[in-house]
PDB file of N, CA and C in Angstrom:
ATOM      1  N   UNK A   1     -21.115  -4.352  -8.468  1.00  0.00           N
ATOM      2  CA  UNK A   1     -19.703  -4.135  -8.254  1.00  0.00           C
ATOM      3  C   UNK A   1     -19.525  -3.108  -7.148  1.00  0.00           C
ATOM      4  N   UNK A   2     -18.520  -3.263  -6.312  1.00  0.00           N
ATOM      5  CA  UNK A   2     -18.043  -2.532  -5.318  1.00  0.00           C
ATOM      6  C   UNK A   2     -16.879  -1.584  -5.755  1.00  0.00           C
ATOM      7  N   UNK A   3     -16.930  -0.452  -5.874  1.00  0.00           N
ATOM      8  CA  UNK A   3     -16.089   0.647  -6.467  1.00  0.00           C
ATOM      9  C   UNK A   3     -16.617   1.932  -5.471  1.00  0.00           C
ATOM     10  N   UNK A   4     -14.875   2.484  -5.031  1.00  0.00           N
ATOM     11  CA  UNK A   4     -15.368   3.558  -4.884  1.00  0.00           C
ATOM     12  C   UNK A   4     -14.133   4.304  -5.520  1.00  0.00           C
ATOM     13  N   UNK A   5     -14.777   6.178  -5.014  1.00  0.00           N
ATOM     14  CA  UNK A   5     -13.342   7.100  -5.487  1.00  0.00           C
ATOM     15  C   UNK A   5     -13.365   7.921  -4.179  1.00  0.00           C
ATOM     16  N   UNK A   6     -11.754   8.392  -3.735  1.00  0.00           N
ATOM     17  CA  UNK A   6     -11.554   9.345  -3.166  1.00  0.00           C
ATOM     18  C   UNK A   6     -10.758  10.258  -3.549  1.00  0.00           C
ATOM     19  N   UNK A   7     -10.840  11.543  -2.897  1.00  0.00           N
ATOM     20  CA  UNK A   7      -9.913  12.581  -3.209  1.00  0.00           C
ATOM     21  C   UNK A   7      -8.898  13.091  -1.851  1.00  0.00           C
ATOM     22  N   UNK A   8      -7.934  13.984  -2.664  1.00  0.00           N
ATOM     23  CA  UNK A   8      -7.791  14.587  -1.671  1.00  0.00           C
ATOM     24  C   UNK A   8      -7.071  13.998  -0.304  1.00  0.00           C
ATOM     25  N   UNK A   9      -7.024  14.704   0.362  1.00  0.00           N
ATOM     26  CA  UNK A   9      -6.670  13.763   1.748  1.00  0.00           C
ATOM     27  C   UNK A   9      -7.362  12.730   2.041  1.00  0.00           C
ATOM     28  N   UNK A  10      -8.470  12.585   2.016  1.00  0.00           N
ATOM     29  CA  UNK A  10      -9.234  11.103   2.136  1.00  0.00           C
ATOM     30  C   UNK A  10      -8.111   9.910   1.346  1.00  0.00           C
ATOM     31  N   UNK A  11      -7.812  10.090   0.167  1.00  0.00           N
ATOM     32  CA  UNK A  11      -7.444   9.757  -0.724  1.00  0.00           C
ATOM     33  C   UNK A  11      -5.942   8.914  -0.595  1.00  0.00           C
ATOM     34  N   UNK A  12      -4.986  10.329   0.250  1.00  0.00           N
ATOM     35  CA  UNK A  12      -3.663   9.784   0.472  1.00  0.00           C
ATOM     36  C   UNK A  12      -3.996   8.900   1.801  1.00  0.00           C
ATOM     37  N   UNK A  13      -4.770   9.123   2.812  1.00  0.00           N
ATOM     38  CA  UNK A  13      -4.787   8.760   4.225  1.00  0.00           C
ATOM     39  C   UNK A  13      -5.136   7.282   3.654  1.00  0.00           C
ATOM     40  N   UNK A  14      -5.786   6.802   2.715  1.00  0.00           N
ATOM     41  CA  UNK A  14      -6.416   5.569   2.251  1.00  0.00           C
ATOM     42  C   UNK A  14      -5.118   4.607   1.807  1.00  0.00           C
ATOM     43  N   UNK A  15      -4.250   5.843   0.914  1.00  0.00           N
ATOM     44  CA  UNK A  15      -3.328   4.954   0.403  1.00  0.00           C
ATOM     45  C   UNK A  15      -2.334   4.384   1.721  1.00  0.00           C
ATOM     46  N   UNK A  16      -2.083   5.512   2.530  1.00  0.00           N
ATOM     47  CA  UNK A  16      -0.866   5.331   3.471  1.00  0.00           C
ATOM     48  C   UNK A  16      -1.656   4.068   4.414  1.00  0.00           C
ATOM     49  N   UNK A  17      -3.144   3.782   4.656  1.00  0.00           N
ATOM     50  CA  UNK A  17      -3.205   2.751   5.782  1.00  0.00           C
ATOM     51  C   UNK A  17      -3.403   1.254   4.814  1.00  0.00           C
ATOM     52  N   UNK A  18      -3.706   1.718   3.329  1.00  0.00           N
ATOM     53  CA  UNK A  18      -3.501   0.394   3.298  1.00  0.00           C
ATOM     54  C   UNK A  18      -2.465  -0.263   2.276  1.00  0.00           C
ATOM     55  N   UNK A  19      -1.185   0.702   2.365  1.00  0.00           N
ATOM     56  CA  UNK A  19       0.449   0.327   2.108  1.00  0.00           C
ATOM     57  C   UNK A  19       0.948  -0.061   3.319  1.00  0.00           C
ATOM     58  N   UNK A  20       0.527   0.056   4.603  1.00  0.00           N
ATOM     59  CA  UNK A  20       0.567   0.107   5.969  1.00  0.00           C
ATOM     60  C   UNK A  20       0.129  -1.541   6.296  1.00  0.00           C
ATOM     61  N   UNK A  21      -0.652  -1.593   5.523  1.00  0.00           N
ATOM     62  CA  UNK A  21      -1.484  -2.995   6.442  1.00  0.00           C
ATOM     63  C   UNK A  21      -2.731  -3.099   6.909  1.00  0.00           C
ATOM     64  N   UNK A  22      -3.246  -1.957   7.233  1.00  0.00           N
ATOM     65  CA  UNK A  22      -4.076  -1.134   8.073  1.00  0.00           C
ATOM     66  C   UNK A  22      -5.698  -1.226   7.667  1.00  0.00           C
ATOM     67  N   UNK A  23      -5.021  -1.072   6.408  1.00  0.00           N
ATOM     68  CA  UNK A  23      -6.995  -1.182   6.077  1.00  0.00           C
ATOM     69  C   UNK A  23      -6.696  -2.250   4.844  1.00  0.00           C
ATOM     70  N   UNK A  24      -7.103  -3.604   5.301  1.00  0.00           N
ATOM     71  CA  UNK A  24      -7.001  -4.791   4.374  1.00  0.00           C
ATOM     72  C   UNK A  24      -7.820  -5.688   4.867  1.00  0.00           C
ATOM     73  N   UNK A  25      -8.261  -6.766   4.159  1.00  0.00           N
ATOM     74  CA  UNK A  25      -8.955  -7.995   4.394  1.00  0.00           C
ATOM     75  C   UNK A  25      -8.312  -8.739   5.766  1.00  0.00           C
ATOM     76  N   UNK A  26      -7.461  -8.772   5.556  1.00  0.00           N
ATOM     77  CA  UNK A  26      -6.291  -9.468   6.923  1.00  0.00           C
ATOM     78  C   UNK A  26      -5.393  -8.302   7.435  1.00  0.00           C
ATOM     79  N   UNK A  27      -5.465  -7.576   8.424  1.00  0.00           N
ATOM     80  CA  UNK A  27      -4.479  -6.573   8.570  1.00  0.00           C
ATOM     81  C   UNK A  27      -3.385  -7.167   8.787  1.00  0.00           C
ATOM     82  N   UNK A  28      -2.213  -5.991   7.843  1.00  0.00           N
ATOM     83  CA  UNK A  28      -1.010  -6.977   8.476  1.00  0.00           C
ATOM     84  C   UNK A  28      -0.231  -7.538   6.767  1.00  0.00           C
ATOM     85  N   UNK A  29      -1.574  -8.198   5.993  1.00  0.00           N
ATOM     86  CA  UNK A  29      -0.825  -8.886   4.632  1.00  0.00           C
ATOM     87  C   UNK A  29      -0.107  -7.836   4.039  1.00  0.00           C
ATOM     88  N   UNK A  30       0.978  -8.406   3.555  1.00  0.00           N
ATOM     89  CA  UNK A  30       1.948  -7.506   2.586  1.00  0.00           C
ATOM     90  C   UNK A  30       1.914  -7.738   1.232  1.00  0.00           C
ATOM     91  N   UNK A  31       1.107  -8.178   0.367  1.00  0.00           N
ATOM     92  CA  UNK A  31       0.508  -8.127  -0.984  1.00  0.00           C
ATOM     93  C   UNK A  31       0.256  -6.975  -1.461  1.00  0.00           C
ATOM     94  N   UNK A  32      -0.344  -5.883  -0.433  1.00  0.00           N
ATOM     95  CA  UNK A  32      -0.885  -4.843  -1.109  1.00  0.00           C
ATOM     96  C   UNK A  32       0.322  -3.731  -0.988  1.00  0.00           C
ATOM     97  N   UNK A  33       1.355  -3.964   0.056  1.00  0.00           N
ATOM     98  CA  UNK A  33       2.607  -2.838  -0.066  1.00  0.00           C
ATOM     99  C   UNK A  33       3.026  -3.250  -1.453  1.00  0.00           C
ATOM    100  N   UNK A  34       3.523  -4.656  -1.893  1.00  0.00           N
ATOM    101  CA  UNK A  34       3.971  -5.008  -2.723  1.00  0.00           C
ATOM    102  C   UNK A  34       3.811  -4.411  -4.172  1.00  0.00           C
ATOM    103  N   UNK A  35       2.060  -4.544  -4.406  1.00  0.00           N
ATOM    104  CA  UNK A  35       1.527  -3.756  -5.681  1.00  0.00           C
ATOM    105  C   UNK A  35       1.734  -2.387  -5.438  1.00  0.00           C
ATOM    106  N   UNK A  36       1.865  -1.955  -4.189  1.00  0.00           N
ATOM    107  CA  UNK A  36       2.165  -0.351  -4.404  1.00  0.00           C
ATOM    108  C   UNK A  36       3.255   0.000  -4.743  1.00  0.00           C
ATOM    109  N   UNK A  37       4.349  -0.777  -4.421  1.00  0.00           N
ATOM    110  CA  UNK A  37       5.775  -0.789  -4.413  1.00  0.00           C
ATOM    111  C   UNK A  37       5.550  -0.880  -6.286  1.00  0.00           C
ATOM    112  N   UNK A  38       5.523  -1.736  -6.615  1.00  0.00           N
ATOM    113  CA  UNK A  38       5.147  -2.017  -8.388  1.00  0.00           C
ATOM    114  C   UNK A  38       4.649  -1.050  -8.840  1.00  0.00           C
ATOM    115  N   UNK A  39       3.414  -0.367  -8.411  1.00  0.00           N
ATOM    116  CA  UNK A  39       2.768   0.718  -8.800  1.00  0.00           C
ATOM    117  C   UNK A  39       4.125   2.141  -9.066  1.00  0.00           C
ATOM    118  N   UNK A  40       4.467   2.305  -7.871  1.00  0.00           N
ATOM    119  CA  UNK A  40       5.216   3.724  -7.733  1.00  0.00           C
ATOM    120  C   UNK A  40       6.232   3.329  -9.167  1.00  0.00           C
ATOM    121  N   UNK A  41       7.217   1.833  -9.009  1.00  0.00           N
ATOM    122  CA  UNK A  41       7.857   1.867  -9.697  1.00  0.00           C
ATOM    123  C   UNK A  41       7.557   1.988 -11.522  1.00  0.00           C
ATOM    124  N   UNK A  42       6.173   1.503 -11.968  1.00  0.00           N
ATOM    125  CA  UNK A  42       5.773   1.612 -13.315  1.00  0.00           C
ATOM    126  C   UNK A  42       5.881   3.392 -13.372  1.00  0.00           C
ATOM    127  N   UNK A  43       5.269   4.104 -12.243  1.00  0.00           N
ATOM    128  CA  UNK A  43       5.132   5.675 -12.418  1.00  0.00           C
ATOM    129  C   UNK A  43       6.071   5.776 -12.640  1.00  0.00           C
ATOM    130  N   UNK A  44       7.375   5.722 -11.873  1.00  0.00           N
ATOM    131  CA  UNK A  44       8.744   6.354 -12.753  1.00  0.00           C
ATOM    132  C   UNK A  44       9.341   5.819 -14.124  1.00  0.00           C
ATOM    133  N   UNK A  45       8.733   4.834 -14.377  1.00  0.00           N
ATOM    134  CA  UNK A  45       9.236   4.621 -15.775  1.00  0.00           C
ATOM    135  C   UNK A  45       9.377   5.869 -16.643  1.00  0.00           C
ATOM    136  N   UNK A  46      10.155   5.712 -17.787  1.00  0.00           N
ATOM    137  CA  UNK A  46      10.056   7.023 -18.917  1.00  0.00           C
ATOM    138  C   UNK A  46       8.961   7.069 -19.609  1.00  0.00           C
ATOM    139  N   UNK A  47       7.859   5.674 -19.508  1.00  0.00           N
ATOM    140  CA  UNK A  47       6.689   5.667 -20.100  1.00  0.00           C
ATOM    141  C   UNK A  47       5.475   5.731 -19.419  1.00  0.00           C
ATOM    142  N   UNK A  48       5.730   5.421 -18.051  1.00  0.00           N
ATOM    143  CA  UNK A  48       4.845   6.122 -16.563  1.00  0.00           C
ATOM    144  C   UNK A  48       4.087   7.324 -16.598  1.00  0.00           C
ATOM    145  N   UNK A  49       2.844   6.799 -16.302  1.00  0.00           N
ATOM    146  CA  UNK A  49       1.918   8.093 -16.434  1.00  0.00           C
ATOM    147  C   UNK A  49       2.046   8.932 -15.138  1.00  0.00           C
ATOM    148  N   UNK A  50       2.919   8.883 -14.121  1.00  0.00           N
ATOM    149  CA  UNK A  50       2.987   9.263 -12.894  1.00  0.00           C
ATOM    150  C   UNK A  50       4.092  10.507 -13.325  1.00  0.00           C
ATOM    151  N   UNK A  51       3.456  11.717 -12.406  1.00  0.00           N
ATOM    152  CA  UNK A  51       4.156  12.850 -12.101  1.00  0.00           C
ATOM    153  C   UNK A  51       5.045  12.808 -11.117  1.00  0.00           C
ATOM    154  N   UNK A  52       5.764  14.272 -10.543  1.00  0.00           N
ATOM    155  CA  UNK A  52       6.240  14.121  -9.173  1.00  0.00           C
ATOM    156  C   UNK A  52       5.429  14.297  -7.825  1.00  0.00           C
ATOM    157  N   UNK A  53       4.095  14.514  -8.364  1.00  0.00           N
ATOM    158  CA  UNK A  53       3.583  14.676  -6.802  1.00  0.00           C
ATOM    159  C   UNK A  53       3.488  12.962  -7.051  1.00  0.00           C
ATOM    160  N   UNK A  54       2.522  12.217  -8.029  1.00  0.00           N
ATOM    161  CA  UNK A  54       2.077  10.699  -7.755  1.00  0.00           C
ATOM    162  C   UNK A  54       3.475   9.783  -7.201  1.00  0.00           C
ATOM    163  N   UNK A  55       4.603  10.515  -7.473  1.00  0.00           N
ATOM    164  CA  UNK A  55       5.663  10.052  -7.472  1.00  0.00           C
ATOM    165  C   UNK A  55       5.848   9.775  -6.169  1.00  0.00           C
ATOM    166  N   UNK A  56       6.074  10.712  -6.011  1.00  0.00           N
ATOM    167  CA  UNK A  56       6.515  10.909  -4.121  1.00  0.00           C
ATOM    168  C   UNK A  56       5.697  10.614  -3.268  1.00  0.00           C
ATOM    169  N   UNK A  57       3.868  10.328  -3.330  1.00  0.00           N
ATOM    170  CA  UNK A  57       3.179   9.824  -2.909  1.00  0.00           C
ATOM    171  C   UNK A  57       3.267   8.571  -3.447  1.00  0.00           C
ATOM    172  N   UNK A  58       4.085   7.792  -3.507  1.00  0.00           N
ATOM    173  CA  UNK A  58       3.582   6.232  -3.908  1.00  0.00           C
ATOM    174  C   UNK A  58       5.061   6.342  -3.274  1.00  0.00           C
ATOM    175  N   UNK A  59       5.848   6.856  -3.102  1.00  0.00           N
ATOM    176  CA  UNK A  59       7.595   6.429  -2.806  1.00  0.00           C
ATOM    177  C   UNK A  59       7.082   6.591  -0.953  1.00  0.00           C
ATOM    178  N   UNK A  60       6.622   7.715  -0.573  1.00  0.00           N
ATOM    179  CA  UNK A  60       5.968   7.565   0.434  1.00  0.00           C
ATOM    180  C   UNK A  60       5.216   6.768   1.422  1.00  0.00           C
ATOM    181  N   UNK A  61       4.012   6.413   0.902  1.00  0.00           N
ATOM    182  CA  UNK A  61       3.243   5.461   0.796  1.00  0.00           C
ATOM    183  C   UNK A  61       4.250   3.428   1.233  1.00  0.00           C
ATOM    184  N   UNK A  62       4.831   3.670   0.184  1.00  0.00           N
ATOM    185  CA  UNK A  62       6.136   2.239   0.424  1.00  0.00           C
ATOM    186  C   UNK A  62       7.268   2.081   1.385  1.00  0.00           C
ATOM    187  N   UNK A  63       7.624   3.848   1.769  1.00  0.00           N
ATOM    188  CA  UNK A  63       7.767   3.884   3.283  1.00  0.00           C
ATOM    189  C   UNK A  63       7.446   3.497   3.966  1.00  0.00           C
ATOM    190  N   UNK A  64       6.636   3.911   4.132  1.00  0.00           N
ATOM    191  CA  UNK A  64       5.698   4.221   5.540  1.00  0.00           C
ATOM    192  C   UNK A  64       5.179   2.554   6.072  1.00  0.00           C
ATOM    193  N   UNK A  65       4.620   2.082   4.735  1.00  0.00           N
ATOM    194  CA  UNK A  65       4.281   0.406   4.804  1.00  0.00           C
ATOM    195  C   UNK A  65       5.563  -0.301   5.003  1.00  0.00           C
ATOM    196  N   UNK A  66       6.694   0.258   4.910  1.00  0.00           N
ATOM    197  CA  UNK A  66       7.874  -0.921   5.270  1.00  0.00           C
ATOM    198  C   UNK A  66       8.354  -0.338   6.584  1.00  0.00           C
ATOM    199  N   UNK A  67       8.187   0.928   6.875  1.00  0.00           N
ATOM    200  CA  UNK A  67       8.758   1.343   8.898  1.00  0.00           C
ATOM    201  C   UNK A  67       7.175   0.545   9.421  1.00  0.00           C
ATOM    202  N   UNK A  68       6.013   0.928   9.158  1.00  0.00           N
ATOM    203  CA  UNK A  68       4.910   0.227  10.072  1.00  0.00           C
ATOM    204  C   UNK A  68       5.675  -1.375  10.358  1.00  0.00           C
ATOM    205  N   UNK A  69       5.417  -1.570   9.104  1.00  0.00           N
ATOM    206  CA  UNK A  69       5.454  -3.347   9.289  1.00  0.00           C
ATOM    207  C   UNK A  69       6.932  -3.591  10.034  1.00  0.00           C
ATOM    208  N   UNK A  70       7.987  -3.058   9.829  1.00  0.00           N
ATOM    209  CA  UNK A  70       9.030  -3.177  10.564  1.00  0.00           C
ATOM    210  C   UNK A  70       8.798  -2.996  12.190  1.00  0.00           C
ATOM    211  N   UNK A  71       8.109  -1.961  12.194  1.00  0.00           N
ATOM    212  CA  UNK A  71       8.422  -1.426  13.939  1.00  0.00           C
ATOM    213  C   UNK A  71       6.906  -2.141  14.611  1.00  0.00           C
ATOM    214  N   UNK A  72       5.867  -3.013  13.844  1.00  0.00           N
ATOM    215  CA  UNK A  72       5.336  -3.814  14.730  1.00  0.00           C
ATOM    216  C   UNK A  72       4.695  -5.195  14.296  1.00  0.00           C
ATOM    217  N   UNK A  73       4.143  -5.995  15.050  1.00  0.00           N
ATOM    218  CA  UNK A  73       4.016  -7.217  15.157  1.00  0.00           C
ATOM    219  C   UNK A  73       3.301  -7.405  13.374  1.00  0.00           C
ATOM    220  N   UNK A  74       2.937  -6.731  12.827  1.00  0.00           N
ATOM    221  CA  UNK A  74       2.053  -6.841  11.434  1.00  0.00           C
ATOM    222  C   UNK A  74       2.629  -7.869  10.875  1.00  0.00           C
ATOM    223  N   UNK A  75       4.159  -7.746  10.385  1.00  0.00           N
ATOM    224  CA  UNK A  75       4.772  -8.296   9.534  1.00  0.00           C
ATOM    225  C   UNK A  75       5.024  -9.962   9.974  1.00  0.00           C
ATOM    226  N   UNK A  76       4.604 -10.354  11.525  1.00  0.00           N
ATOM    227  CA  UNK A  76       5.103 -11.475  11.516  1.00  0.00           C
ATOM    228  C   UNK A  76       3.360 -12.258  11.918  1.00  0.00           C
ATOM    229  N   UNK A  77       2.489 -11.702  11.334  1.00  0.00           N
ATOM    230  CA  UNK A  77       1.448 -12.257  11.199  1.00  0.00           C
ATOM    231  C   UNK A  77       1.555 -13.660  10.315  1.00  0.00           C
ATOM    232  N   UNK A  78       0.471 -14.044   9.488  1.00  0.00           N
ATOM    233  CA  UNK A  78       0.296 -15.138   8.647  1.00  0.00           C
ATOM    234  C   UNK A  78       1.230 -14.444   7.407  1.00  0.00           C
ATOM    235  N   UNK A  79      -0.091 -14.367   6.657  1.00  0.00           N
ATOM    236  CA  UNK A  79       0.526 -13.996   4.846  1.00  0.00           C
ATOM    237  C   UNK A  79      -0.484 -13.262   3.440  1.00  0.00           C
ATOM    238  N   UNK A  80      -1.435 -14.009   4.433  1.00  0.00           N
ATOM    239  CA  UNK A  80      -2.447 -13.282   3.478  1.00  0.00           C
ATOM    240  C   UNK A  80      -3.674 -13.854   4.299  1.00  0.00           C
ATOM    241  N   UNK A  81      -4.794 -14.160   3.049  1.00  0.00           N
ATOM    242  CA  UNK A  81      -5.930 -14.688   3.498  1.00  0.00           C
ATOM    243  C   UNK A  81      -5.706 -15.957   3.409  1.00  0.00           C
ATOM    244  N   UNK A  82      -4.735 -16.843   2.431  1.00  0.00           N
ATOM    245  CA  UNK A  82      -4.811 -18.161   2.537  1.00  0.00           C
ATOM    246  C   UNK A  82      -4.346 -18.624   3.948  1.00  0.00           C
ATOM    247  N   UNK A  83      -3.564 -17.771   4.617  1.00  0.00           N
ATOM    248  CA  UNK A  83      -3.006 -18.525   6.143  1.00  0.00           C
ATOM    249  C   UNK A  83      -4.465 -18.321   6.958  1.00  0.00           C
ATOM    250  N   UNK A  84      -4.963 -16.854   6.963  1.00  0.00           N
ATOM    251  CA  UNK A  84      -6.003 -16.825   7.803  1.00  0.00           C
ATOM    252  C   UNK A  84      -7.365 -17.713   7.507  1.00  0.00           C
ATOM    253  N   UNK A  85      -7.510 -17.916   6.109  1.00  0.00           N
ATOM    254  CA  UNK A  85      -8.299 -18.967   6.148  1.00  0.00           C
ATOM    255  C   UNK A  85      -8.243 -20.645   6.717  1.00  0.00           C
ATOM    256  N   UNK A  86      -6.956 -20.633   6.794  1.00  0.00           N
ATOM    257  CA  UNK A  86      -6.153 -22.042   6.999  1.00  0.00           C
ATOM    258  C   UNK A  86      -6.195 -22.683   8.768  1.00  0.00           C
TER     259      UNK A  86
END
């Protein structure tokens, strides 16, 4: 199995490039903003194991992946891997 862990700034810089697009199988797919977007939102639940720092780093994070993909060509790529395989 392929697993890793980071901390720390390693950690957020990981999340922000690949809510971004940036660091993915296909750069560019928006699957993985999506689960982050899901992610942040389970943290704020009243039953969410997420604090206010995880908070604001995942509200962040879903930023940042929706101005990237907005302000360049990412978003009008394929779709995932099924287009790039296709």
């Amino acid at each position: 199995r392929n697993i890793f862990m980071l901390e720390g700034d390693d950690a957020v810089w990981h999340l922000m490039r690949v809510a971004g697009g940036l660091d993915s199988l296909v750069v560019g797919e928006g699957q993985i903003l999506s689960q982050v977007r899901q992610c942040h939102l389970h943290s704020i639940e009243e039953d969410g194991c997420g604090g206010k720092v995880l908070s604001r780093l995942l509200n962040n994070a879903v930023a940042a992946g929706e101005r990237g993909r907005g302000e360049n060509a990412l978003s009008k790529g394929g779709g995932g891997i099924s287009s790039a395989a296709g």
